[in-house]
PDB file of N, CA and C in Angstrom:
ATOM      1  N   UNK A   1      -6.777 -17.991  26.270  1.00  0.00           N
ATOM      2  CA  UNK A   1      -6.582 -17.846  24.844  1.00  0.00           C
ATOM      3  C   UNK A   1      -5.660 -16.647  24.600  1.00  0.00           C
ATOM      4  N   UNK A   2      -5.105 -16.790  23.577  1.00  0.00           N
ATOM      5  CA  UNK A   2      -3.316 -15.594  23.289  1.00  0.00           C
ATOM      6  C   UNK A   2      -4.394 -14.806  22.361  1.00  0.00           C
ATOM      7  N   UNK A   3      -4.596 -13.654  22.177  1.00  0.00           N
ATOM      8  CA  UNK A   3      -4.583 -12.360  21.865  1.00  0.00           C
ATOM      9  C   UNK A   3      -3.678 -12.518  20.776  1.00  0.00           C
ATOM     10  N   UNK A   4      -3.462 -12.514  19.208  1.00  0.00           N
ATOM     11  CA  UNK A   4      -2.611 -12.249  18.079  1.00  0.00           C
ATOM     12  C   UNK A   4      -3.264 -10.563  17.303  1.00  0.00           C
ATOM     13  N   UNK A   5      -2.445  -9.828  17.693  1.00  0.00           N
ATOM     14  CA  UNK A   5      -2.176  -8.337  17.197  1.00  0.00           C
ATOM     15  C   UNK A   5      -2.188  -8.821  15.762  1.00  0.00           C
ATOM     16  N   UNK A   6      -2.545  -7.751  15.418  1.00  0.00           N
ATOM     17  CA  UNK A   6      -2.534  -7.582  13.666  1.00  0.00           C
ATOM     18  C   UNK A   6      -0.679  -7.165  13.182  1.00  0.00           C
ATOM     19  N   UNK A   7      -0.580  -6.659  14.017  1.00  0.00           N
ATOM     20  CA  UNK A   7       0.943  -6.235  13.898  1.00  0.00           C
ATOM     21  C   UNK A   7       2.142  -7.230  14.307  1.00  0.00           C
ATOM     22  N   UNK A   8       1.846  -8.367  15.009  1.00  0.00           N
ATOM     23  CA  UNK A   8       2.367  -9.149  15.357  1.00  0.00           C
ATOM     24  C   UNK A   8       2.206 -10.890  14.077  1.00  0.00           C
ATOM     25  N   UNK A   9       1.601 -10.520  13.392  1.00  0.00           N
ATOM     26  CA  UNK A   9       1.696 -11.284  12.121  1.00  0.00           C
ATOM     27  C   UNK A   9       2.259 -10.802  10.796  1.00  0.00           C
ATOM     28  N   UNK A  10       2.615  -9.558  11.059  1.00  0.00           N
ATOM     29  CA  UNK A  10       2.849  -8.849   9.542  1.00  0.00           C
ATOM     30  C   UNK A  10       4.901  -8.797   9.901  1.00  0.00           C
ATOM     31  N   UNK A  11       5.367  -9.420   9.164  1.00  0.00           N
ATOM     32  CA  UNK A  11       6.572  -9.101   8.906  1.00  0.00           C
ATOM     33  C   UNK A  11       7.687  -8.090   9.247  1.00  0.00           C
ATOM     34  N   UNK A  12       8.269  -8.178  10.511  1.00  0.00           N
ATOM     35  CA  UNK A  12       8.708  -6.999  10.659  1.00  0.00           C
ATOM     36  C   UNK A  12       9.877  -5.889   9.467  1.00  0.00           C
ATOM     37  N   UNK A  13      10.174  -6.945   8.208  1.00  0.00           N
ATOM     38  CA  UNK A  13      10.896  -6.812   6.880  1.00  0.00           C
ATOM     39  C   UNK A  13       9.921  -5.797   6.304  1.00  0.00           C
ATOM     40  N   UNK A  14       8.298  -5.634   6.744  1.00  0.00           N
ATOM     41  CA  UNK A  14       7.765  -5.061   5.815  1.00  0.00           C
ATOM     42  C   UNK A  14       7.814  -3.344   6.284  1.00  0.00           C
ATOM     43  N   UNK A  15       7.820  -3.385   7.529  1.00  0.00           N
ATOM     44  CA  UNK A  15       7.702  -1.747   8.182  1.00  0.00           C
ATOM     45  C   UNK A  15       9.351  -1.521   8.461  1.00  0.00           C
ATOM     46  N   UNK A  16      10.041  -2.257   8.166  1.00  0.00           N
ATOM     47  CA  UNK A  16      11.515  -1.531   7.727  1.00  0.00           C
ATOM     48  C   UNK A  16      11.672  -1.397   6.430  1.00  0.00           C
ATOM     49  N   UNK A  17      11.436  -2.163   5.489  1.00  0.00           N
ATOM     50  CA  UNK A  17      11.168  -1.677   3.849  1.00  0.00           C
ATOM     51  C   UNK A  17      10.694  -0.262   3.405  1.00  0.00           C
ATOM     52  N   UNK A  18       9.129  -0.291   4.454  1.00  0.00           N
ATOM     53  CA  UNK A  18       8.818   1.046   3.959  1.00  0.00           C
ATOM     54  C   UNK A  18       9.461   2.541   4.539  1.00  0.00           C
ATOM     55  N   UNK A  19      10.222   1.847   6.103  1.00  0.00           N
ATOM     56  CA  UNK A  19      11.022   3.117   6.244  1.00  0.00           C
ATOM     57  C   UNK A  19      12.252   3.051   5.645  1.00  0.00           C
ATOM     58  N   UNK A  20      12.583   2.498   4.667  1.00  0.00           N
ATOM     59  CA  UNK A  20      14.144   3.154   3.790  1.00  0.00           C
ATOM     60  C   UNK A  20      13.640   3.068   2.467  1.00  0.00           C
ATOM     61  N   UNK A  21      12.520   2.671   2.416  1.00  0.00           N
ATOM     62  CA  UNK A  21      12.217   3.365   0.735  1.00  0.00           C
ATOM     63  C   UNK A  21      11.902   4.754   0.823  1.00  0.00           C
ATOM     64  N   UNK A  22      11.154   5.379   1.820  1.00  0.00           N
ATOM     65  CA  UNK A  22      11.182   6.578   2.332  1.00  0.00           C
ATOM     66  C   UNK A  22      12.476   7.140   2.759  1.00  0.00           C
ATOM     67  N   UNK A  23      13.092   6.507   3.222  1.00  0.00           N
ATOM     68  CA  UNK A  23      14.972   7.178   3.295  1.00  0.00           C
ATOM     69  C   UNK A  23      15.257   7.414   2.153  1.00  0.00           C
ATOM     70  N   UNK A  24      14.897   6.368   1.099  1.00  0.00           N
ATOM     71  CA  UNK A  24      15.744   6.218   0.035  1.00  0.00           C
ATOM     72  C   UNK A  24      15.183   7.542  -1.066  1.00  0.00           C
ATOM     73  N   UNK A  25      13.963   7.312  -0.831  1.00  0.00           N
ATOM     74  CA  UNK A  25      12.916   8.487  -1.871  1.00  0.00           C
ATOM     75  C   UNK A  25      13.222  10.095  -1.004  1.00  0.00           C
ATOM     76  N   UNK A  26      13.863  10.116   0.107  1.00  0.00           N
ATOM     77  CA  UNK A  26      14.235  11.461   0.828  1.00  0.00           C
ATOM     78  C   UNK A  26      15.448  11.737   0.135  1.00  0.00           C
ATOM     79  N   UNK A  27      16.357  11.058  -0.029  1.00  0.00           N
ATOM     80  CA  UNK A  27      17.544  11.047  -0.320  1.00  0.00           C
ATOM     81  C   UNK A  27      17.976  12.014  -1.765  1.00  0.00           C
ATOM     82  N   UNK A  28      17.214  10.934  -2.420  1.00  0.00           N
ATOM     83  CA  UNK A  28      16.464  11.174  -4.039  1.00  0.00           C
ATOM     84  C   UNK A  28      15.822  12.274  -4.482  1.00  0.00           C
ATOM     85  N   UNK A  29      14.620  12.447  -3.777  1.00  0.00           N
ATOM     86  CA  UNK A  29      14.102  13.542  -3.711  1.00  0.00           C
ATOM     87  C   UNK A  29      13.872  15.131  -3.156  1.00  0.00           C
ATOM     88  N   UNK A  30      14.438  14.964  -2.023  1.00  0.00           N
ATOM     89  CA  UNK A  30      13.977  15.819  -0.789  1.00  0.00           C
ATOM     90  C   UNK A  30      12.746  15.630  -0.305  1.00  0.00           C
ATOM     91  N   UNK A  31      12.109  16.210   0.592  1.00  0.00           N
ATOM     92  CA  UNK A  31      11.071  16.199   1.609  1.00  0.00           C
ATOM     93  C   UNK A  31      10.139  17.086   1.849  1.00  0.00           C
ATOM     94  N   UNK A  32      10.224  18.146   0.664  1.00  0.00           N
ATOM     95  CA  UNK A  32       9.351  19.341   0.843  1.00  0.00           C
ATOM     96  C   UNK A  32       8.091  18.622   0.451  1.00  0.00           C
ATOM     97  N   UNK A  33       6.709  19.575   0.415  1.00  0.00           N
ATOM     98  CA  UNK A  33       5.631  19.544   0.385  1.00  0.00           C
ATOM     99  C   UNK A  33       5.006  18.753  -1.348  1.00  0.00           C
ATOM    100  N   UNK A  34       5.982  19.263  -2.418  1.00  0.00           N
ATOM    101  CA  UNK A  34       5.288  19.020  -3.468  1.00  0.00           C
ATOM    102  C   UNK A  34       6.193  17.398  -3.288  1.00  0.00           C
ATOM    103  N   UNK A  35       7.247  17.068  -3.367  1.00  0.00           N
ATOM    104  CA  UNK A  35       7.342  15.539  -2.938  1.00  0.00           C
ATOM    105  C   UNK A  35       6.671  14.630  -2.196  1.00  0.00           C
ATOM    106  N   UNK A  36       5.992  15.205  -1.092  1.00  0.00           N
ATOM    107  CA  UNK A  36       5.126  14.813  -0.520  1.00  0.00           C
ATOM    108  C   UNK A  36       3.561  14.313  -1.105  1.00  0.00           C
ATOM    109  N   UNK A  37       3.281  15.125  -1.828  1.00  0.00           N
ATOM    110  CA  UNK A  37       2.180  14.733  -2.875  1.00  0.00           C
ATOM    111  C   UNK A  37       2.876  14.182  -3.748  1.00  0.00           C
ATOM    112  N   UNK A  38       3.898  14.158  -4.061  1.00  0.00           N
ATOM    113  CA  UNK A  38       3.894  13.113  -5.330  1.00  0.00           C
ATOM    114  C   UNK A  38       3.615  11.699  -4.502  1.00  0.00           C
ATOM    115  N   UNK A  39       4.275  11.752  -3.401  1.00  0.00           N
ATOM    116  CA  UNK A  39       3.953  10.195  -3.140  1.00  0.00           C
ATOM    117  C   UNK A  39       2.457   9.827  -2.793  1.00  0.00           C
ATOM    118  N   UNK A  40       1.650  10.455  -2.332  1.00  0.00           N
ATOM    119  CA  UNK A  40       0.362  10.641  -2.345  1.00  0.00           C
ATOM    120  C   UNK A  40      -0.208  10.381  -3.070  1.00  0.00           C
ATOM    121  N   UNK A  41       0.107  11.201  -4.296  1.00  0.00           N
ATOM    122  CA  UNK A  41      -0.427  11.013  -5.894  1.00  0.00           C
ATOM    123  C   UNK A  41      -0.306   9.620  -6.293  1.00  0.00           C
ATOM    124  N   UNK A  42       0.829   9.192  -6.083  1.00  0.00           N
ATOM    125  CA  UNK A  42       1.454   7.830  -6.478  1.00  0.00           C
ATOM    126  C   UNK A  42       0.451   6.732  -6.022  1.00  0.00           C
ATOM    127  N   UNK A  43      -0.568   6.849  -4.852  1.00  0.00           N
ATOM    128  CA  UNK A  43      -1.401   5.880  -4.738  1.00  0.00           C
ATOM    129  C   UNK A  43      -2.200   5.579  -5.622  1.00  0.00           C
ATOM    130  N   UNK A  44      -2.570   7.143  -6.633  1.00  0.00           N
ATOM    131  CA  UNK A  44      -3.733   7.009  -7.250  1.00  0.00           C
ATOM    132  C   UNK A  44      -3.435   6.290  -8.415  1.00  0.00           C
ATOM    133  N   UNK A  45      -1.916   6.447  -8.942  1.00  0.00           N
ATOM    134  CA  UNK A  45      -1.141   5.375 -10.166  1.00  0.00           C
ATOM    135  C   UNK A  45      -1.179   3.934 -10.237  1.00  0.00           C
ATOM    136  N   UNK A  46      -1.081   3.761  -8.405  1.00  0.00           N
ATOM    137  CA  UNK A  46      -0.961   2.564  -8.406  1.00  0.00           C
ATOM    138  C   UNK A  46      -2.497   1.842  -8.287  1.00  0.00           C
ATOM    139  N   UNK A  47      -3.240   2.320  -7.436  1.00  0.00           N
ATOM    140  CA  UNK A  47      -4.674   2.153  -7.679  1.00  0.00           C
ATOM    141  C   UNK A  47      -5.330   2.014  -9.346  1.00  0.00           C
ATOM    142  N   UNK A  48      -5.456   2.393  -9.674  1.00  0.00           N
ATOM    143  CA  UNK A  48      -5.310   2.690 -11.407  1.00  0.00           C
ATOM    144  C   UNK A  48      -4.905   1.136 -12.084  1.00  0.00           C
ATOM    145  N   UNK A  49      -3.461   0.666 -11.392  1.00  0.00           N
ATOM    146  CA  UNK A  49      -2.961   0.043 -12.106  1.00  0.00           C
ATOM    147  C   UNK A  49      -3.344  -1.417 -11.649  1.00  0.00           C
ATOM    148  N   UNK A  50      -3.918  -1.468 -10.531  1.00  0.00           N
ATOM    149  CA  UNK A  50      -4.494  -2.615  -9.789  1.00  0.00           C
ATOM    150  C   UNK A  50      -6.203  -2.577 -10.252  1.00  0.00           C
ATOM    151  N   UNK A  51      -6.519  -1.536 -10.697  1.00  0.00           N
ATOM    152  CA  UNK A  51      -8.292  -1.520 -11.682  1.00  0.00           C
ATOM    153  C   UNK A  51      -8.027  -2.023 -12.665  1.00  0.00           C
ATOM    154  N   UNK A  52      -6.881  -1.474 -13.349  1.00  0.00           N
ATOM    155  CA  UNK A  52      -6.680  -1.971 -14.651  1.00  0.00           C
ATOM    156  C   UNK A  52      -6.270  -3.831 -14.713  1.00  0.00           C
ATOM    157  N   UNK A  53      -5.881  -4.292 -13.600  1.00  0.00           N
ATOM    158  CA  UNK A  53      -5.400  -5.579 -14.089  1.00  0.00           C
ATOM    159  C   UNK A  53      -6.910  -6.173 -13.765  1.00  0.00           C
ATOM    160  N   UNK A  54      -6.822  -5.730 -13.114  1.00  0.00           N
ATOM    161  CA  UNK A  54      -8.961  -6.448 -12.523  1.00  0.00           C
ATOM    162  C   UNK A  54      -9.319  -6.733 -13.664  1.00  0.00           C
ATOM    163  N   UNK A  55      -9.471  -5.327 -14.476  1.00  0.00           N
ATOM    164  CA  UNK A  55     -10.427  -5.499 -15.513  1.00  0.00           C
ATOM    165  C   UNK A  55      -9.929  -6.231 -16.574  1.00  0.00           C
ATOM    166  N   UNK A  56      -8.370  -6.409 -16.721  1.00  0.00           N
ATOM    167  CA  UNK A  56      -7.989  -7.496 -17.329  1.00  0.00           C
ATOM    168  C   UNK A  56      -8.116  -8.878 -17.243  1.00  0.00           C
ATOM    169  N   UNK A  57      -8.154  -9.087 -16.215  1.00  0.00           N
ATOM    170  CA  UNK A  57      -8.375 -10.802 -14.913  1.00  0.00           C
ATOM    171  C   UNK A  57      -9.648 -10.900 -15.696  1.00  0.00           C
ATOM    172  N   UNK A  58     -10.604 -10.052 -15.737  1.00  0.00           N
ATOM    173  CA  UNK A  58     -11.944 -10.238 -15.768  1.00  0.00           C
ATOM    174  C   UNK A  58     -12.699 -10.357 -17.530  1.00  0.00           C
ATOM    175  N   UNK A  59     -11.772 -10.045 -18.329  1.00  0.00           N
ATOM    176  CA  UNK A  59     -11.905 -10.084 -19.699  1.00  0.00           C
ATOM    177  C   UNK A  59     -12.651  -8.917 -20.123  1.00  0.00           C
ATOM    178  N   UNK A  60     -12.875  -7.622 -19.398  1.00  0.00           N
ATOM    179  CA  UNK A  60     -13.682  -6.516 -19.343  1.00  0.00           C
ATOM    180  C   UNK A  60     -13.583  -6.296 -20.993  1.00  0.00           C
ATOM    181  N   UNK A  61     -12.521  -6.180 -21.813  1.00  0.00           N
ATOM    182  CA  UNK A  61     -12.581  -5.150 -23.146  1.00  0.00           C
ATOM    183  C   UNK A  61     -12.305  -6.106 -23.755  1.00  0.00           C
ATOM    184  N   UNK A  62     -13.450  -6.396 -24.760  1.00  0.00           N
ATOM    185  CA  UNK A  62     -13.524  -7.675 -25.822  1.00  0.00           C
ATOM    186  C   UNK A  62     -12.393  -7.484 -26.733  1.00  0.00           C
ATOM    187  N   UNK A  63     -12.042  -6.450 -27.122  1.00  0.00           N
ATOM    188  CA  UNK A  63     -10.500  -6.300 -28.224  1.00  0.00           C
ATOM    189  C   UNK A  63      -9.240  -6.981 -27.132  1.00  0.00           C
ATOM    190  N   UNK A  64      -8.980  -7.218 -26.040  1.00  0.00           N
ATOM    191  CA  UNK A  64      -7.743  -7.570 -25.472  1.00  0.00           C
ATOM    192  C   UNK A  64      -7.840  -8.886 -24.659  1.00  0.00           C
ATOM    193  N   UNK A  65      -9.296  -8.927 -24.453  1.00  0.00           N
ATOM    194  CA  UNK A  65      -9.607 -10.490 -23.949  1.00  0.00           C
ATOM    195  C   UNK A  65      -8.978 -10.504 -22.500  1.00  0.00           C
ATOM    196  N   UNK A  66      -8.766 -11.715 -22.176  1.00  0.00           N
ATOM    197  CA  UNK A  66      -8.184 -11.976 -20.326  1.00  0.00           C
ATOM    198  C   UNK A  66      -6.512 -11.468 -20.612  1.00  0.00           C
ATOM    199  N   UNK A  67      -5.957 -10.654 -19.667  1.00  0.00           N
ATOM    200  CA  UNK A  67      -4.714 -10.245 -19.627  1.00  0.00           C
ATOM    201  C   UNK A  67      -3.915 -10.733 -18.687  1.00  0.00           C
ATOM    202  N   UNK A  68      -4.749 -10.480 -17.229  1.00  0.00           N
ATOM    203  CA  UNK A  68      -4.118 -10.804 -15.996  1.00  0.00           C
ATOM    204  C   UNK A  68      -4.849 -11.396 -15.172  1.00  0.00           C
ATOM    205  N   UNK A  69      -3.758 -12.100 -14.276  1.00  0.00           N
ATOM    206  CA  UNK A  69      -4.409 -13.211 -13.402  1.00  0.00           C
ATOM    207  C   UNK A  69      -4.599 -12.626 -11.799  1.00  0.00           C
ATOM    208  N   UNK A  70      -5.467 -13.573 -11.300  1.00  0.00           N
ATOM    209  CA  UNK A  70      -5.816 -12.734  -9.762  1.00  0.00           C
ATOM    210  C   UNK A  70      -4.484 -13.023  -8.827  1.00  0.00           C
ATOM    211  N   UNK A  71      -3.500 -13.334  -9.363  1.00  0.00           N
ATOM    212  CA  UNK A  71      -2.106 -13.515  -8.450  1.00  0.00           C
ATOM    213  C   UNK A  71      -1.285 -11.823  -8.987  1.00  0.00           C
ATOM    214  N   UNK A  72      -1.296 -11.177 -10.174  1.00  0.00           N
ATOM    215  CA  UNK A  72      -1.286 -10.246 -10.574  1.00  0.00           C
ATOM    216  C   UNK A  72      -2.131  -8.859 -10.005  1.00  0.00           C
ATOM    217  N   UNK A  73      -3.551  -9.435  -9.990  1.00  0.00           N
ATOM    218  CA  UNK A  73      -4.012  -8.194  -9.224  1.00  0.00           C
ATOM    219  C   UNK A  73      -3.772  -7.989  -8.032  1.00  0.00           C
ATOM    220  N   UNK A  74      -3.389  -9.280  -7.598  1.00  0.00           N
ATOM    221  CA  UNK A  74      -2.760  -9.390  -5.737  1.00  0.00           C
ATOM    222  C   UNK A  74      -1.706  -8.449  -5.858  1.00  0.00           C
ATOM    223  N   UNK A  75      -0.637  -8.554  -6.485  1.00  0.00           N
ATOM    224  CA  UNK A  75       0.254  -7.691  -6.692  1.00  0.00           C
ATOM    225  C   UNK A  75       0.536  -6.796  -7.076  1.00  0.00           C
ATOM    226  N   UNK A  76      -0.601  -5.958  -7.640  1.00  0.00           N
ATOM    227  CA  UNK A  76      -1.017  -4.697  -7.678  1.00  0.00           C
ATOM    228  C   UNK A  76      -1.475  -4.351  -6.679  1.00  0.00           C
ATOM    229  N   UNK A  77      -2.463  -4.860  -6.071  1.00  0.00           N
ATOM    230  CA  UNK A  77      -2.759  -4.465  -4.640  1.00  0.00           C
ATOM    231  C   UNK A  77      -1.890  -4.568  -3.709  1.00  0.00           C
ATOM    232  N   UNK A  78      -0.963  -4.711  -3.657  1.00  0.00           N
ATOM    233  CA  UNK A  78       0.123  -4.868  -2.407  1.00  0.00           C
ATOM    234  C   UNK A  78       0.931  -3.590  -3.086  1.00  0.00           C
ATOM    235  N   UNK A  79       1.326  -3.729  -3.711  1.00  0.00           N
ATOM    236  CA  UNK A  79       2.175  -1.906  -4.620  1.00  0.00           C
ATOM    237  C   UNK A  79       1.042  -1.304  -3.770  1.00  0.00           C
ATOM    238  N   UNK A  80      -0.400  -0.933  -3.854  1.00  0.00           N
ATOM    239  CA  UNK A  80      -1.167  -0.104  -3.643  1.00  0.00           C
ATOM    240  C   UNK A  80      -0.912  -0.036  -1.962  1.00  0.00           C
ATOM    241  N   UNK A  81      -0.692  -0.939  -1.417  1.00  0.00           N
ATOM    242  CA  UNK A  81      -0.187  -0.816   0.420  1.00  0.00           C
ATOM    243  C   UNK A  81       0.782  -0.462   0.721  1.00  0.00           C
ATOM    244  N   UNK A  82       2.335  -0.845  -0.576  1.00  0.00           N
ATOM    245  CA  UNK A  82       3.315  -0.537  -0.114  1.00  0.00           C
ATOM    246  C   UNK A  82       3.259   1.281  -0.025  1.00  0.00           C
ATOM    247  N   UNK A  83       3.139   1.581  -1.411  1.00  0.00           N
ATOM    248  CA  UNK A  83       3.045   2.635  -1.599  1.00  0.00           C
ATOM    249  C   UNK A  83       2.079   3.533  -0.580  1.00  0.00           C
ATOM    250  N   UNK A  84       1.225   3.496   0.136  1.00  0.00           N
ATOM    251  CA  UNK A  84       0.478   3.792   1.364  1.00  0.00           C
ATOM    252  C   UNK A  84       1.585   3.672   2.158  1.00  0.00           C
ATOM    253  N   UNK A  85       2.388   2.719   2.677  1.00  0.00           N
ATOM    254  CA  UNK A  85       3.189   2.789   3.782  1.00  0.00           C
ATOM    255  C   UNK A  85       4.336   3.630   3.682  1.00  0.00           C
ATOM    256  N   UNK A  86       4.827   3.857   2.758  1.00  0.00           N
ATOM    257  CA  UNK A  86       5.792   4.511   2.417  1.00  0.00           C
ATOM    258  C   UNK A  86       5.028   6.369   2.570  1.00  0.00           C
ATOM    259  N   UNK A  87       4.180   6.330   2.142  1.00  0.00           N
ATOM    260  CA  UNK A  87       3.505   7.546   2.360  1.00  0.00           C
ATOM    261  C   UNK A  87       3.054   8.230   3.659  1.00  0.00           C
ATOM    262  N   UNK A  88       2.364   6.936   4.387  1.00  0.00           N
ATOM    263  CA  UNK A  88       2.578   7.328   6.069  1.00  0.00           C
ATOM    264  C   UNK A  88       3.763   7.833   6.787  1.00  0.00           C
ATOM    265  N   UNK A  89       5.041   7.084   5.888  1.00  0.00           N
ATOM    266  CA  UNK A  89       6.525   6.982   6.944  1.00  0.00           C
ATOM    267  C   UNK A  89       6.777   8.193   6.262  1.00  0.00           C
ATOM    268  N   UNK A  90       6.399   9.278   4.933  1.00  0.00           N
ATOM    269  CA  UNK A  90       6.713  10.397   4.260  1.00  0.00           C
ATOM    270  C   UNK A  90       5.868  11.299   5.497  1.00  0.00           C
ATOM    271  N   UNK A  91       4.632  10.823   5.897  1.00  0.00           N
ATOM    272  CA  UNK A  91       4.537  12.673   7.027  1.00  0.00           C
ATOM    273  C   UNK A  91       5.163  12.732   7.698  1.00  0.00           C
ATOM    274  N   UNK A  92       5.810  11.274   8.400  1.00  0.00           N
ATOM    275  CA  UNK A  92       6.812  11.703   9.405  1.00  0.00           C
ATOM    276  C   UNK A  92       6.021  10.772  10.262  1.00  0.00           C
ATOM    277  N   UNK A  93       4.925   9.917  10.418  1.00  0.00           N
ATOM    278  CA  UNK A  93       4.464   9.175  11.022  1.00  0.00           C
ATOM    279  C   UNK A  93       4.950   7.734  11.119  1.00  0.00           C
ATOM    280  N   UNK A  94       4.567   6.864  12.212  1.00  0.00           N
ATOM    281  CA  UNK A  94       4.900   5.599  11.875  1.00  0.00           C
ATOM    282  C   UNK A  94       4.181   4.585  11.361  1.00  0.00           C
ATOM    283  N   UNK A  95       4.279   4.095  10.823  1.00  0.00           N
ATOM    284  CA  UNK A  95       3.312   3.339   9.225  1.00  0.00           C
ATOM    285  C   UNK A  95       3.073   1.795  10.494  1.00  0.00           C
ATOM    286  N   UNK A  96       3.481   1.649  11.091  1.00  0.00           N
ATOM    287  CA  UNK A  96       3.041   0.442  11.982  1.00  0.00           C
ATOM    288  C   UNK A  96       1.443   1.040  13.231  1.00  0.00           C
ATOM    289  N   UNK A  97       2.328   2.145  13.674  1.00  0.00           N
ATOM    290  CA  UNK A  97       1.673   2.480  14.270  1.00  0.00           C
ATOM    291  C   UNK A  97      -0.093   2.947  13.556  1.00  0.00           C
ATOM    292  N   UNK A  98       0.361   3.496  12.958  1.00  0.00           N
ATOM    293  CA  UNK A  98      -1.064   4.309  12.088  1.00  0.00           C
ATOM    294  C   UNK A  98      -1.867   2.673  11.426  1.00  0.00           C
ATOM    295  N   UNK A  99      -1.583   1.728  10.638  1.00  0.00           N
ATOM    296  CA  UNK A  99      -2.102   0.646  10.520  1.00  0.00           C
ATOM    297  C   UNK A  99      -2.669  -0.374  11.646  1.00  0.00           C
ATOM    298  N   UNK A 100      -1.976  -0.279  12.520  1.00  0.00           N
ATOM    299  CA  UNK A 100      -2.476  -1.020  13.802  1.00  0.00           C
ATOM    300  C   UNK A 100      -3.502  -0.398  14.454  1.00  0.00           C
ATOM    301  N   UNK A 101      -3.333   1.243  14.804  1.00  0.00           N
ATOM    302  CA  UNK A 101      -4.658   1.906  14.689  1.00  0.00           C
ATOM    303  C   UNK A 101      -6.039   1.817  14.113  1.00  0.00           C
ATOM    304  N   UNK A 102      -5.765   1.618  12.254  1.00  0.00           N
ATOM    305  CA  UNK A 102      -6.626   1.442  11.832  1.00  0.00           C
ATOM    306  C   UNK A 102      -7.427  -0.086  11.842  1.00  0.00           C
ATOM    307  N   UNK A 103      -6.317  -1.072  11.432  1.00  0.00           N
ATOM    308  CA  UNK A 103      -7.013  -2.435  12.355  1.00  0.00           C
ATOM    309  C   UNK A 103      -8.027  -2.444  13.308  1.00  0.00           C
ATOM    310  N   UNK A 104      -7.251  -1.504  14.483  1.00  0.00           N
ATOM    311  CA  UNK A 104      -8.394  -1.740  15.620  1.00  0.00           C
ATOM    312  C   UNK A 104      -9.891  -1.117  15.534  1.00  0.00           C
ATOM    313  N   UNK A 105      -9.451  -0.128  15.043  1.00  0.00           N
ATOM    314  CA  UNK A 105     -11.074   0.943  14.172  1.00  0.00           C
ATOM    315  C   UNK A 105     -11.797  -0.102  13.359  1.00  0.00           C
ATOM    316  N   UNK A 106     -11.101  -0.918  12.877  1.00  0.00           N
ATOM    317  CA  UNK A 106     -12.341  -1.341  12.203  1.00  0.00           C
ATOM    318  C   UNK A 106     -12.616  -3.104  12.749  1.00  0.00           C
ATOM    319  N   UNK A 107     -11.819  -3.222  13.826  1.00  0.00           N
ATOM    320  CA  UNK A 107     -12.211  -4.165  14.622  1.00  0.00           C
ATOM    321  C   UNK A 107     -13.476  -4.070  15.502  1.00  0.00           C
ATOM    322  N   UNK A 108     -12.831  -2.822  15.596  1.00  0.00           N
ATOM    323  CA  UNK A 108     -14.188  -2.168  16.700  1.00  0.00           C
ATOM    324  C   UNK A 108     -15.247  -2.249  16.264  1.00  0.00           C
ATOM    325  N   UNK A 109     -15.723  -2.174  14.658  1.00  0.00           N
ATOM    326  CA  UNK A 109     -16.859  -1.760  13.752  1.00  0.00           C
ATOM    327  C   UNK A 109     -17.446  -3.185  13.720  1.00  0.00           C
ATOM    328  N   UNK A 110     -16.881  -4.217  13.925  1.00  0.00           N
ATOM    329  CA  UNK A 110     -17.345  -5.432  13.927  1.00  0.00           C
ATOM    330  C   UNK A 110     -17.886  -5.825  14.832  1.00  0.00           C
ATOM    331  N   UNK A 111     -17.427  -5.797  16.054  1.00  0.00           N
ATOM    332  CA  UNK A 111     -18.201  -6.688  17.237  1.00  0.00           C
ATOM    333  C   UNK A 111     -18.951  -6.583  17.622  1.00  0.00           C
TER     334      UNK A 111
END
């Protein structure tokens, strides 16, 4: 039986994306420490913004009724990964590497 890596299904378009949006946000920004938290910070925006469609999907606030659909919160949640990957490839780490890591950590937690 073939062994399929977690990393070996994910797009290799996606861990070059997040290293030149990080080129691109170096470029833009610079690389010091308080840029560094902004992108950090930026998870918590995007997190935020993936609660907020939930609670829209879900009809949470009777004044606004259903807003968004669970193909919407999908796509808030993926902003919420990109933005993570882009943040890994900001310490200077590799965002493949560090995810494939964590895969296996919590592969491990299973068996």
């Amino acid at each position: 039986m073939t062994t399929v890596r977690f990393t070996d299904r994910v797009d290799d378009s996606i861990w070059a994306a997040a290293r030149s949006a990080r080129a691109w946000l170096d470029g833009a920004n610079g690389t010091g420490d308080t840029e560094l938290t902004c992108r950090i910070l930026k998870l918590s925006e995007e997190a935020g913004e993936a609660s907020a469609a939930w609670i829209g999907a879900l009809g949470q606030n009777p004044r606004k009724g259903v807003t968004h659909t669970r193909e919407e919160v999908a796509a808030e949640l993926a902003d919420v990964v990109f933005t993570a990957l882009v943040a890994i490839e900001s310490l200077g780490l590799d965002a493949r590497s560090t995810v494939t890591a964590c895969a296996a950590k919590v592969r491990s937690r299973l068996s």
